[in-house]
Protein backbone atom coordinates (compact mmCIF):
# COMPACT_ATOMS: atom_id res chain seq x y z
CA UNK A 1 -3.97 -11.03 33.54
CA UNK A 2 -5.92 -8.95 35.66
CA UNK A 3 -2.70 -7.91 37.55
CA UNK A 4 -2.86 -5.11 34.45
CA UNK A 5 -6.37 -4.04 34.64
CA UNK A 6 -9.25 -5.06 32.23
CA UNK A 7 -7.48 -7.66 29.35
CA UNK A 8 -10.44 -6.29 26.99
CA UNK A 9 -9.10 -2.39 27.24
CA UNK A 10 -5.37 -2.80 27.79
CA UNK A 11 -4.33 -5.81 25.11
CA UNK A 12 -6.04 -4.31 22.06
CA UNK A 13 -4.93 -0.63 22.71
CA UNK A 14 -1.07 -2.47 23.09
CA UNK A 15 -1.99 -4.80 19.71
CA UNK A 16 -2.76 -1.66 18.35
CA UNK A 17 0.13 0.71 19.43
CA UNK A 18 2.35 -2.07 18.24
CA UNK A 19 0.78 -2.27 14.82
CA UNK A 20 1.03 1.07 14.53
CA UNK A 21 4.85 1.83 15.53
CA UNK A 22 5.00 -1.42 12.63
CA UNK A 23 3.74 0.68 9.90
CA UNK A 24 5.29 3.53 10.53
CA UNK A 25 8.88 1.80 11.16
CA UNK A 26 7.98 0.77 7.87
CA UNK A 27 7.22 3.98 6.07
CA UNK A 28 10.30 5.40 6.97
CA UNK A 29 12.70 2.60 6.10
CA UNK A 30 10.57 0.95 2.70
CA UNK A 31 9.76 4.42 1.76
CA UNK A 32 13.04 5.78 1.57
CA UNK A 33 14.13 2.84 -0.49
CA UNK A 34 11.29 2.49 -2.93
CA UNK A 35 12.40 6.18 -3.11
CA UNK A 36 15.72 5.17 -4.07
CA UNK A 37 14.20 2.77 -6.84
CA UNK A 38 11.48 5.90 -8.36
CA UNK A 39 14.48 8.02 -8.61
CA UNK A 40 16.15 5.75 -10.98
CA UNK A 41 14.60 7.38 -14.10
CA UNK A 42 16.78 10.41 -13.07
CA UNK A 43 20.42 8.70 -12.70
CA UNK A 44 23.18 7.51 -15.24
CA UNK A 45 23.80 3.80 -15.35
CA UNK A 46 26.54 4.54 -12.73
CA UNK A 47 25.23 6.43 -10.50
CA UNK A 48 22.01 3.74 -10.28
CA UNK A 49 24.79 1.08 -9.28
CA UNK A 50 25.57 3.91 -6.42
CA UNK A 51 21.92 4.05 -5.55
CA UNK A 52 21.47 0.30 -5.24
CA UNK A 53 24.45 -0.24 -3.23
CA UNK A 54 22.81 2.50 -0.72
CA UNK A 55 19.82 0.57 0.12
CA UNK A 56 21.05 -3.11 -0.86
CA UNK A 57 22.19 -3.93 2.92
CA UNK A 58 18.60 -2.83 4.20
CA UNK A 59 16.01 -2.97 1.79
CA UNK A 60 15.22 -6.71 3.42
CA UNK A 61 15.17 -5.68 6.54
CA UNK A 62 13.01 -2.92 5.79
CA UNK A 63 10.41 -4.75 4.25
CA UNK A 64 10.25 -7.84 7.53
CA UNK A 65 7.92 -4.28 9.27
CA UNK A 66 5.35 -5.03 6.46
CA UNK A 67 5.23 -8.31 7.62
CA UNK A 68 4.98 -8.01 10.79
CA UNK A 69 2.04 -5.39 10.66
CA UNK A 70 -0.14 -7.62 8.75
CA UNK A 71 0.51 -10.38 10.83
CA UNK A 72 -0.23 -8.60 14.38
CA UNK A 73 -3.29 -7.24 11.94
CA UNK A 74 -3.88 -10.85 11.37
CA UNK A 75 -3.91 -12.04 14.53
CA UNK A 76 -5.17 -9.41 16.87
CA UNK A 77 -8.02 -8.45 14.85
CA UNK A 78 -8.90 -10.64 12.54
CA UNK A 79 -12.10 -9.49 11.93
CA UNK A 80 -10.46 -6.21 10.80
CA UNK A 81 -8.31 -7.65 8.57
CA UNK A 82 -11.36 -9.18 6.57
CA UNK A 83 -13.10 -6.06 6.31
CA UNK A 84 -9.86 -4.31 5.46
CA UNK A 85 -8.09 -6.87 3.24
CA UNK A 86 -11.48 -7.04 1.04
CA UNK A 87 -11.53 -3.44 0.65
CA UNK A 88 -8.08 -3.64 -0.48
CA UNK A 89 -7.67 -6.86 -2.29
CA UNK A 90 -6.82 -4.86 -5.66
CA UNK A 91 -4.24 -2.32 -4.29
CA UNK A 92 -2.72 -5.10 -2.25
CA UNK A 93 -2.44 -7.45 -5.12
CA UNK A 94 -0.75 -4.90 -6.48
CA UNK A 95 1.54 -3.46 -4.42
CA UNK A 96 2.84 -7.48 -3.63
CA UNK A 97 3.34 -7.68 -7.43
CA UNK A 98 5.37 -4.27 -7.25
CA UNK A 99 7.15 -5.67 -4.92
CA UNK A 100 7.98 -9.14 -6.49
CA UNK A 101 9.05 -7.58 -9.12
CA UNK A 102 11.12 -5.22 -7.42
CA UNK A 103 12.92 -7.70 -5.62
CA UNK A 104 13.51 -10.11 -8.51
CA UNK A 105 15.03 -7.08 -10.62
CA UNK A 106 16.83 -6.42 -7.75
CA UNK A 107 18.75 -9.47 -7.84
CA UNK A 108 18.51 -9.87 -11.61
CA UNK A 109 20.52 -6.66 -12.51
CA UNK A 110 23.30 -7.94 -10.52
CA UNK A 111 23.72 -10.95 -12.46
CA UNK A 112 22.10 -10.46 -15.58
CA UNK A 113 24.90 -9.64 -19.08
CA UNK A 114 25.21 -5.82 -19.25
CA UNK A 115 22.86 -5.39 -22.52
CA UNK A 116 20.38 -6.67 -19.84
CA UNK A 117 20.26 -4.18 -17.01
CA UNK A 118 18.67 -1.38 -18.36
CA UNK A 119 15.69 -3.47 -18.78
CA UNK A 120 16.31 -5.05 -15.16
CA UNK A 121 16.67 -1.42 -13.77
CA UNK A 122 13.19 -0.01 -15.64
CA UNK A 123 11.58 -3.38 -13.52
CA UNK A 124 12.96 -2.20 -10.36
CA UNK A 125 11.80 1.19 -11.00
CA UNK A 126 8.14 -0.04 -12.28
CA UNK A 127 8.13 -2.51 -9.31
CA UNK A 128 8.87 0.71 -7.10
CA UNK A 129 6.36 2.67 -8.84
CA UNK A 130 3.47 -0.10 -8.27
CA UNK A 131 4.38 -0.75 -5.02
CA UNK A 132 3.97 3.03 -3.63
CA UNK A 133 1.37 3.89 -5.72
CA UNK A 134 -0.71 0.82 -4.63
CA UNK A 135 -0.14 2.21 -0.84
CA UNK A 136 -0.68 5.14 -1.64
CA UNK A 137 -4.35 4.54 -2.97
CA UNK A 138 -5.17 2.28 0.08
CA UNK A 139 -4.06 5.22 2.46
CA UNK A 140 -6.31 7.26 0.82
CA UNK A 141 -9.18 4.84 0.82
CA UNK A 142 -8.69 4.40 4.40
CA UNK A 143 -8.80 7.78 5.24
CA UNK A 144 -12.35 7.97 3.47
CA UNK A 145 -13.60 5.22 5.67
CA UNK A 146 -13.28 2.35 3.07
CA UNK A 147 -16.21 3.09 1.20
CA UNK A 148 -16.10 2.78 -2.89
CA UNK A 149 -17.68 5.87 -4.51
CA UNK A 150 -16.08 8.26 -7.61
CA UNK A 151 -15.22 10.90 -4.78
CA UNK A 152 -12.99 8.44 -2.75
CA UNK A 153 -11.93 6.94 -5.80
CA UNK A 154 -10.37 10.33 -6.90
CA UNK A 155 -9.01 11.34 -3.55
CA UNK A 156 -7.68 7.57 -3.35
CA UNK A 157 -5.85 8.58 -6.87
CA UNK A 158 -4.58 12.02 -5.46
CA UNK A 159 -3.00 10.48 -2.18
CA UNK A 160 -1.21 7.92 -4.95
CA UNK A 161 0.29 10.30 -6.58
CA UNK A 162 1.70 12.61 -3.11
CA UNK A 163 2.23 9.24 -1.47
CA UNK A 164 4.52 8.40 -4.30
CA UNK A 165 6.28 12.37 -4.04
CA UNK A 166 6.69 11.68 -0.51
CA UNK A 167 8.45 8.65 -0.91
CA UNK A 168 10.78 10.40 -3.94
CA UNK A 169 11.47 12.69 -1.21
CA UNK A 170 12.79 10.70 1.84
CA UNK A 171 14.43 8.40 -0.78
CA UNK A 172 16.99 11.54 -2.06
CA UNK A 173 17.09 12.77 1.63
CA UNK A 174 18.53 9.47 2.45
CA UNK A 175 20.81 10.00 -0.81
CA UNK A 176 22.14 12.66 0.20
CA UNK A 177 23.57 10.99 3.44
CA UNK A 178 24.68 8.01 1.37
CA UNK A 179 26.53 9.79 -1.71
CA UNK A 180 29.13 11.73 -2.65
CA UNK A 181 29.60 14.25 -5.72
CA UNK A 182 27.73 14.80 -8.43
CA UNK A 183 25.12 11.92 -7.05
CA UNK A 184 24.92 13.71 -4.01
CA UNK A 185 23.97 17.06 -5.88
CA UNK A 186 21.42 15.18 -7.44
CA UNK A 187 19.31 14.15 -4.29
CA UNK A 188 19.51 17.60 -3.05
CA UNK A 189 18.09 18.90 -6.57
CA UNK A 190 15.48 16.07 -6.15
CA UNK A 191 14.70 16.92 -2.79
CA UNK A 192 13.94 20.61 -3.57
CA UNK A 193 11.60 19.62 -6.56
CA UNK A 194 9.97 17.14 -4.39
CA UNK A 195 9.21 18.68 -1.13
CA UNK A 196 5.85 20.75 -2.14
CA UNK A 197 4.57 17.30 -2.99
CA UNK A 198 5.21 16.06 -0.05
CA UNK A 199 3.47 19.28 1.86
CA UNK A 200 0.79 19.34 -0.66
CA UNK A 201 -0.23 15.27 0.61
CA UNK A 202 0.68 16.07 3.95
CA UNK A 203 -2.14 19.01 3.94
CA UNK A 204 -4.30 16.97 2.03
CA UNK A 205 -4.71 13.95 4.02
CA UNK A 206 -5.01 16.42 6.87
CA UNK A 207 -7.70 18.40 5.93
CA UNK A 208 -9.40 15.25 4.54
CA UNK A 209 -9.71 13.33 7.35
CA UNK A 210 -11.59 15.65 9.80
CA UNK A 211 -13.92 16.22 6.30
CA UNK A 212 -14.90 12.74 5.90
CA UNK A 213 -15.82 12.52 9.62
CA UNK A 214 -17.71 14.23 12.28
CA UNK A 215 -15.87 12.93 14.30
CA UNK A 216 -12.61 13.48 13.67
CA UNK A 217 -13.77 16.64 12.94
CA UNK A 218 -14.81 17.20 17.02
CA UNK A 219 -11.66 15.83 18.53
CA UNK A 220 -9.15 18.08 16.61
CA UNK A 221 -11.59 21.31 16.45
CA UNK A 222 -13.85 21.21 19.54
CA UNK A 223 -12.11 23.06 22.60
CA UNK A 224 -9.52 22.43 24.86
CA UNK A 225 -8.23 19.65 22.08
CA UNK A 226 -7.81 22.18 19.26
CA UNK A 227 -5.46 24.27 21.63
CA UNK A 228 -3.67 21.29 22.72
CA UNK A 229 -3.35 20.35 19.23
CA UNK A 230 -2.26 23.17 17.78
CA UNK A 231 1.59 22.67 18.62
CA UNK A 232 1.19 19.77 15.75
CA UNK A 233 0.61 21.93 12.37
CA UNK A 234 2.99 25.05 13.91
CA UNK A 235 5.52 22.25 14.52
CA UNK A 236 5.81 20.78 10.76
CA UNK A 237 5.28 24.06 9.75
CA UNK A 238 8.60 24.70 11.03
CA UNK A 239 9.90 21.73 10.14
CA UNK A 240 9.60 22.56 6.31
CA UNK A 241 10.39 25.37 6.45
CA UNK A 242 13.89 24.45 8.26
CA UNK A 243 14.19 21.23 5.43
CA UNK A 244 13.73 23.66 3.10
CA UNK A 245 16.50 25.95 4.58
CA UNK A 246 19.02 23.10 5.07
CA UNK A 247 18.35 21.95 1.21
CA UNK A 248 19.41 25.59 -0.02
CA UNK A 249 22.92 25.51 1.31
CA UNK A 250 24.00 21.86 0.80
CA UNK A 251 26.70 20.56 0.43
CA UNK A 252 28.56 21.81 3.22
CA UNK A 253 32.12 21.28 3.67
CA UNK A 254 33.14 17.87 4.88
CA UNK A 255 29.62 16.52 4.39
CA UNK A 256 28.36 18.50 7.28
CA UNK A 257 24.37 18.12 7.90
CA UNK A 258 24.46 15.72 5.10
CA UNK A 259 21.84 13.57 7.01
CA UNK A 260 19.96 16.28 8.50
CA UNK A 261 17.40 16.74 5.77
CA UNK A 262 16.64 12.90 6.10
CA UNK A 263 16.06 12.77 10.27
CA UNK A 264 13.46 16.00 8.94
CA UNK A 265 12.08 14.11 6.48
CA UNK A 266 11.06 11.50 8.93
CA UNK A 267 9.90 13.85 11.79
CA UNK A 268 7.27 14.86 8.99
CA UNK A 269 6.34 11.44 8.30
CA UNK A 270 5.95 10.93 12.15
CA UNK A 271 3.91 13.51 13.19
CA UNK A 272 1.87 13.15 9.69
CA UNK A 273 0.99 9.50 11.27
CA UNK A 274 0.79 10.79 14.47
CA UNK A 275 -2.01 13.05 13.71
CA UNK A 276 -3.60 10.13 11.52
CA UNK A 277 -2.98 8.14 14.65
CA UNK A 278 -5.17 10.12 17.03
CA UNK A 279 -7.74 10.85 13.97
CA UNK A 280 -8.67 7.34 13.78
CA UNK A 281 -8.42 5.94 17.33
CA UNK A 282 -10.02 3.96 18.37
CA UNK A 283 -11.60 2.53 15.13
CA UNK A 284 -9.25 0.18 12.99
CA UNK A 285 -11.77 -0.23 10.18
CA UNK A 286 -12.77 3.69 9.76
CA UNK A 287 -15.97 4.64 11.87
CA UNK A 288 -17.12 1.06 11.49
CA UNK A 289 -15.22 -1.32 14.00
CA UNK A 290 -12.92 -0.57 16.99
CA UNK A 291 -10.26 -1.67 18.00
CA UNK A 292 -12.10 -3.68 21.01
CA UNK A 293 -14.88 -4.80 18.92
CA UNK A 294 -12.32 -6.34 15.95
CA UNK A 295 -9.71 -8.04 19.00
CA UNK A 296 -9.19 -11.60 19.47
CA UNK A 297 -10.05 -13.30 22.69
CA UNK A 298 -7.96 -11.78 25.55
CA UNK A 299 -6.52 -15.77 26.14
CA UNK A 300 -5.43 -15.69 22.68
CA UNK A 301 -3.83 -12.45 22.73
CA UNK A 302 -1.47 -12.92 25.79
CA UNK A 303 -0.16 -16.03 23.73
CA UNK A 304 0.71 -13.59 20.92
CA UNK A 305 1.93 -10.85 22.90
CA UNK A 306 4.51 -13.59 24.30
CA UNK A 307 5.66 -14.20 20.67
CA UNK A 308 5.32 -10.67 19.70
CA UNK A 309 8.14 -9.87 22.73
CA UNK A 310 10.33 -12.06 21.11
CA UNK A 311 10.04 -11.55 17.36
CA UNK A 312 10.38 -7.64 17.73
CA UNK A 313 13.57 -7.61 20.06
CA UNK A 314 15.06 -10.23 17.19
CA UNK A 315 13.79 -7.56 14.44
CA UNK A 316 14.74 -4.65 15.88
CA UNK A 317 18.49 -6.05 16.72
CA UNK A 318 18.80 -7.37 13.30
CA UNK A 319 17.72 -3.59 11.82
CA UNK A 320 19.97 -1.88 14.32
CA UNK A 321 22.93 -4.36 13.53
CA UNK A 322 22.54 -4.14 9.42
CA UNK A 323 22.62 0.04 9.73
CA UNK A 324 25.69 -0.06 11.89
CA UNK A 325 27.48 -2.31 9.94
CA UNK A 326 26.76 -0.71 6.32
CA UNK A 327 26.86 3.35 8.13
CA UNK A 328 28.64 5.40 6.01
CA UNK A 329 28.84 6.39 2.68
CA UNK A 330 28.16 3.70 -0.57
CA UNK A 331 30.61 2.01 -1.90
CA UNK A 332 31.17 1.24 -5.38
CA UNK A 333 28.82 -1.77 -6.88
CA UNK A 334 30.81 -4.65 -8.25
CA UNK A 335 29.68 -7.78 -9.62
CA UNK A 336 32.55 -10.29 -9.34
């Protein structure tokens, strides 16, 4: 072990980077399909057939980067997880009911009798809604260091609500790519409407989190950092505005830049975690516990790591092989 330096610095910072990479993976692949499901209020019965059959060869997939976040969360710093799982236990409870339900309905509109659906299809959209509103309020009680008071509360409420934009968002982004047609007009309409939500929680869990901390507060705005840093705002700065841009003359002819607002889209939600990222390091439980006070014994962490360099290959293979296989446009959604 030793070989690699001190076990108690390196294996929490790599627990930690691969938690991280985890939740963001899953982010960008749940979010755009529980964006998919909150956009279902908008569609014809048709077109929500088209929408399901857009994320129905991923969705599962998509969701196996939840797991695997709370597990290495589990695992690697159990302490953390107490603390954080405590905090959370109502948002959590929650967002798992969202996404029961969003599952069952899932499955349940595909084989339930026509006079049937629409309710099946308001479940999958409520289950959607739950689900990213409920992550949504635990990102913004994170961000506020964990701590229960009306002020949190409401900025808990406010990050629900832009969360649940953002997702709307990346979910038509990834429509557009998917569809054709009138559908495909659609997402681009939705997109338009959407994206000053998504820059309005962007800028607010950004100016947030250096508020809430002193901290925080020195590493982006003390000096050489906020030069180095500066690249970061300038750089989604232009990325909206370019999104914005590309939105305003879709569709091109044959379906030219069609995913281009999507790959955006997602550079936002990087470098929006990215910043979070180096806000927070190296606490995992906001200005309370670090990551090297909240690891597991070094001994027990090489024995995960070994099973953590197995399961992700596996998960990563199996994500890679479902969006080859289903690339291209949606298909019509048949039930025979």
């Amino acid at each position: 072990m030793h070989l690699f330096g001190d076990p108690f610095i390196w294996l929490p910072f790599v627990f930690a980077m691969l938690m991280g990479i985890s939740i963001l993976v899953y982010v960008v692949l749940d979010g755009f399909d529980l964006g998919v499901g909150l956009l279902f209020p908008f569609a014809t019965p048709s077109e929500r057939d088209r929408m399901v059959a857009s994320i129905g060869p991923f969705w599962d997939a998509n969701e196996t980067w939840l797991v695997l976040a709370i597990g290495l969360l589990l695992v690697a710093f159990p302490v953390a997880h107490g603390v954080i799982l405590t905090a959370l236990y109502l948002p959590v409870t929650v967002m798992l009911i969202g996404l029961i339900l969003r599952g069952v309905a899932f499955e349940f509109r595909a084989k339930a009798p026509t006079r049937h659906r629409a309710a099946w299809n308001r479940a999958f959209f409520a289950g959607s809604l739950a689900s990213t509103l409920a992550q949504g309020f635990m990102l913004g009680l994170y961000v506020t260091g964990l701590q229960l008071s009306w002020t949190n509360i409401a900025f808990a409420l406010l990050t629900a609500v832009f969360l649940t934009v953002g997702f709307s968002v990346i979910g038509a982004t990834w429509l557009i790519g998917k569809a054709e047609g009138v559908l495909q007009a659609k997402a681009i309409l939705w997109a338009r409407r959407g994206i000053w939500g998504l820059v309005a929680g962007i800028t607010a869990i950004s100016a947030a989190s250096p508020l809430v901390s002193a901290r925080i507060w020195d590493k982006w705005f003390s000096w050489p950092e906020f030069a180095i840093l500066a690249p970061l705002p300038i750089l989604s700065v232009v990325l909206i505005a370019t999104l914005w841009r590309v939105l305003h003359v879709l569709p091109m002819e044959n379906d030219r830049m069609a995913w281009t607002p999507f790959a955006l889209t997602t550079a936002l939600f990087v470098l929006a975690f990215g910043g979070l990222a180096y806000s927070f390091y190296p606490y995992v439980v906001p200005e309370q516990m670090t990551i090297y006070q909240a690891a597991a014994a070094p001994e027990a962490l090489i024995i995960i790591l070994v099973g953590a360099l197995i399961v992700l290959p596996v998960i990563i293979a199996y994500s890679v092989l479902a969006y080859t296989v289903f690339r291209g446009k949606a298909t019509e959604l048949t039930y025979s």
